[in-house]
C-alpha atoms as a PDB file:
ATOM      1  CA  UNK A   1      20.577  -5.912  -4.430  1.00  0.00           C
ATOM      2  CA  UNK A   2      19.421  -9.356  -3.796  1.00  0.00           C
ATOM      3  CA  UNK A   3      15.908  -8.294  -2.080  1.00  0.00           C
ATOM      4  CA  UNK A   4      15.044  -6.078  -5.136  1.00  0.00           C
ATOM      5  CA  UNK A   5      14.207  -9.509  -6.991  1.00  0.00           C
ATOM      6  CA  UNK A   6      12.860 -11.365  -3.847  1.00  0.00           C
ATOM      7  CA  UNK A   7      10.431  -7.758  -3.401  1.00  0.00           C
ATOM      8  CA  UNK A   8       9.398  -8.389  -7.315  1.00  0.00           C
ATOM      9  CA  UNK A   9       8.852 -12.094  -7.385  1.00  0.00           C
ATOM     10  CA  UNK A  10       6.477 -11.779  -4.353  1.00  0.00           C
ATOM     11  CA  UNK A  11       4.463  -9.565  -5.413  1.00  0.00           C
ATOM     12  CA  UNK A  12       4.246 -11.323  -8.770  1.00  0.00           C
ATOM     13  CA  UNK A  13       2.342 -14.339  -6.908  1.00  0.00           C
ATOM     14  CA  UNK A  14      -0.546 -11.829  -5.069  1.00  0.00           C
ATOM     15  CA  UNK A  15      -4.056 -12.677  -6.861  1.00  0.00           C
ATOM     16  CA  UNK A  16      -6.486  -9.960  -8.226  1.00  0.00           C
ATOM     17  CA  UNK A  17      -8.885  -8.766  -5.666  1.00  0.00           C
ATOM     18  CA  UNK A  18      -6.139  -9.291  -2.900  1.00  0.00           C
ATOM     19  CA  UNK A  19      -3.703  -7.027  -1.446  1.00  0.00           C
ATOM     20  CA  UNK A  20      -0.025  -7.324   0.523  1.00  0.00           C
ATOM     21  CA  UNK A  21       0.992  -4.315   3.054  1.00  0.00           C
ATOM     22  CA  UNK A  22       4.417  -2.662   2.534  1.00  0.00           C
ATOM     23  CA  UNK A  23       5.235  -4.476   6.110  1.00  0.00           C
ATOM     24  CA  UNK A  24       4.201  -8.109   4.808  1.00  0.00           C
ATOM     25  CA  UNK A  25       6.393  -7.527   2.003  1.00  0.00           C
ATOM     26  CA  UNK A  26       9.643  -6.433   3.821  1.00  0.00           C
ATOM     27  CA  UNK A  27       9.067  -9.469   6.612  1.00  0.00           C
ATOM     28  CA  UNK A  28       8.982 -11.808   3.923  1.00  0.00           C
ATOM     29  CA  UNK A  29      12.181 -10.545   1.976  1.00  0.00           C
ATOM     30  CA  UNK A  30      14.256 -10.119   5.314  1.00  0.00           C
ATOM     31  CA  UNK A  31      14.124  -6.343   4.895  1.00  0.00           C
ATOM     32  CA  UNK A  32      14.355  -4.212   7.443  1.00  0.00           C
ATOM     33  CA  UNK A  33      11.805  -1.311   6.836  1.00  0.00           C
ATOM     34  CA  UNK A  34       8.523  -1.085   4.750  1.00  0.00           C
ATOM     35  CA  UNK A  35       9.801   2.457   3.498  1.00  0.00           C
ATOM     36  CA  UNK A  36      12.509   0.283   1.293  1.00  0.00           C
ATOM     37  CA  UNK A  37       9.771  -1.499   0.009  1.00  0.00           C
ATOM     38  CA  UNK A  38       8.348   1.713  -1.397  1.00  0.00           C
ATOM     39  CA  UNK A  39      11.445   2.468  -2.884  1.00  0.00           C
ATOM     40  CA  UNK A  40      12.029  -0.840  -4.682  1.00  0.00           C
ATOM     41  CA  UNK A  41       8.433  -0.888  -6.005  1.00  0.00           C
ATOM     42  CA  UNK A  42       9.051   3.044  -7.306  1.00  0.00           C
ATOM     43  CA  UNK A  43      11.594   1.230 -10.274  1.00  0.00           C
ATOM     44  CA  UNK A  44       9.046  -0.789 -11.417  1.00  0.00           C
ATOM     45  CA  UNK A  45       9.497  -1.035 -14.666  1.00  0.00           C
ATOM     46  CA  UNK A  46       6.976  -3.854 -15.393  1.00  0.00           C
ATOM     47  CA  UNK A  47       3.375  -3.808 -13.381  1.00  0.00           C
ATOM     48  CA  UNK A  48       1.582  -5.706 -15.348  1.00  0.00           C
ATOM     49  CA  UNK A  49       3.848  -8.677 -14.273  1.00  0.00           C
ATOM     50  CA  UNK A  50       4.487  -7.326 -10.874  1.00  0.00           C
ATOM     51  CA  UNK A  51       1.571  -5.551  -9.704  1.00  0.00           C
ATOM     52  CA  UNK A  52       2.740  -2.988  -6.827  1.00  0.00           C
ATOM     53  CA  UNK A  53      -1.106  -1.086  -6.972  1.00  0.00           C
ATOM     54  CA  UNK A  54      -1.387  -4.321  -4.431  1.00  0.00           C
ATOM     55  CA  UNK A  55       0.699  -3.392  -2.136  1.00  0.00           C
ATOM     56  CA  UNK A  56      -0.980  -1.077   0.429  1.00  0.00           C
ATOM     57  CA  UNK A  57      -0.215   0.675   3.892  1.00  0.00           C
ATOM     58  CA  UNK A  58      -0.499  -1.271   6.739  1.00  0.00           C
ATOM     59  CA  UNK A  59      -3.483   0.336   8.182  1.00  0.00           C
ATOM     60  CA  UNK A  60      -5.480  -0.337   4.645  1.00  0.00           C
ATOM     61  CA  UNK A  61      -4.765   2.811   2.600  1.00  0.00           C
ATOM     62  CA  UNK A  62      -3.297   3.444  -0.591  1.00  0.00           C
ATOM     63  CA  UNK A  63      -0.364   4.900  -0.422  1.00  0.00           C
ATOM     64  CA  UNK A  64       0.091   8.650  -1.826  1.00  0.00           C
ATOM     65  CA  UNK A  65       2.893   7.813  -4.094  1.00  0.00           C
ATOM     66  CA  UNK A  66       1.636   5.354  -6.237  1.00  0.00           C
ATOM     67  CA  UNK A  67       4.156   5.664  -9.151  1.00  0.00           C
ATOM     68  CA  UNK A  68       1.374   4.932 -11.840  1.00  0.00           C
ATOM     69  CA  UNK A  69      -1.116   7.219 -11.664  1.00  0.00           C
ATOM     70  CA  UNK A  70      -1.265   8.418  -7.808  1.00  0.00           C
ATOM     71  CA  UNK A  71      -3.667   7.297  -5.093  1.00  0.00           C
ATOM     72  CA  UNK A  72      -6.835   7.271  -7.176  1.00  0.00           C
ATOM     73  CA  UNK A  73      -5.340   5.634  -9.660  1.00  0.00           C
ATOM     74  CA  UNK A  74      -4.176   2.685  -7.265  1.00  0.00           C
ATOM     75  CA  UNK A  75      -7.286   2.860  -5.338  1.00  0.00           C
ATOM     76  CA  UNK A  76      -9.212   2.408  -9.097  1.00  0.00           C
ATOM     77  CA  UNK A  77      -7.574  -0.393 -10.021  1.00  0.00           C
ATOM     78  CA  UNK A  78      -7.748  -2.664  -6.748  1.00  0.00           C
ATOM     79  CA  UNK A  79     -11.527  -1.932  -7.160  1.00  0.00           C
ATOM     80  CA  UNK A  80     -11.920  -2.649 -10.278  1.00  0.00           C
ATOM     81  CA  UNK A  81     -10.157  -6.046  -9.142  1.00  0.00           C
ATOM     82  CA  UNK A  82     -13.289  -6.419  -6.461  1.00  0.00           C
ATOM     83  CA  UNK A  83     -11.290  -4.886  -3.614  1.00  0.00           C
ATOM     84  CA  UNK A  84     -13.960  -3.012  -1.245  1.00  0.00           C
ATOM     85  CA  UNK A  85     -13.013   0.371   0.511  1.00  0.00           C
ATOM     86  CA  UNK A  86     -14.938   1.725   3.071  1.00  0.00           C
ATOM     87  CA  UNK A  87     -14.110   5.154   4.000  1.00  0.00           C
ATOM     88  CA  UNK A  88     -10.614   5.261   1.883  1.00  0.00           C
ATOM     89  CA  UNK A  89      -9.952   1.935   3.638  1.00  0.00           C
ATOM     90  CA  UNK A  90      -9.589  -1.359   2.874  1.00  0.00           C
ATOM     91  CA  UNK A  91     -10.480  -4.378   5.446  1.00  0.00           C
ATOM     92  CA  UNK A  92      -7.174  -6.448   5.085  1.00  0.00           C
ATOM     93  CA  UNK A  93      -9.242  -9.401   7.320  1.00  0.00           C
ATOM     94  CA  UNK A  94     -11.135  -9.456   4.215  1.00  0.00           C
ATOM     95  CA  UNK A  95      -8.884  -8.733   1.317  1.00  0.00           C
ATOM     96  CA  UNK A  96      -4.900  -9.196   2.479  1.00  0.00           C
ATOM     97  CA  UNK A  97      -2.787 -12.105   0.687  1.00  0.00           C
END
């Protein structure tokens, strides 16, 4: 599948501390739902060189399925990277890629 590398390699270039949305991800790899975004990112077999716990619902949240440890595990690690929640939310005018 050609956009399971394109999905990959972008994430790859998105800094600690900032975040991509499941929608950004499929618009930039000409794909035509964010749900196949989630579904690419679930066969991640390397996220410490492609880091999907950055990749977050379009409204700010963290997704419920994070393959690595589930929500609190995601949520953990983006704030551990300086990403802010407020309310289980992050401000993507602030923190999106």
């Amino acid at each position: 599948m050609k956009n399971y590398k394109e999905v990959f390699e972008y994430i790859k270039n998105v800094p600690p501390g900032s975040v991509v949305t499941y929608k950004q991800v499929a618009i930039a790899c000409g794909l035509n739902t964010p749900r196949l975004v989630g579904k690419i990112l679930h066969r991640n077999e390397n996220p410490e060189i492609y880091p999907c716990h950055r990749v977050v619902r379009a409204n700010g949240t963290v997704a419920s399925g994070y393959a690595f440890g589930g929500p609190g595990k995601q949520q953990k690690m983006l704030e551990n990277e300086g990403v802010k929640f407020e309310n289980g939310k992050i401000d993507l005018s602030i923190f999106q890629y």
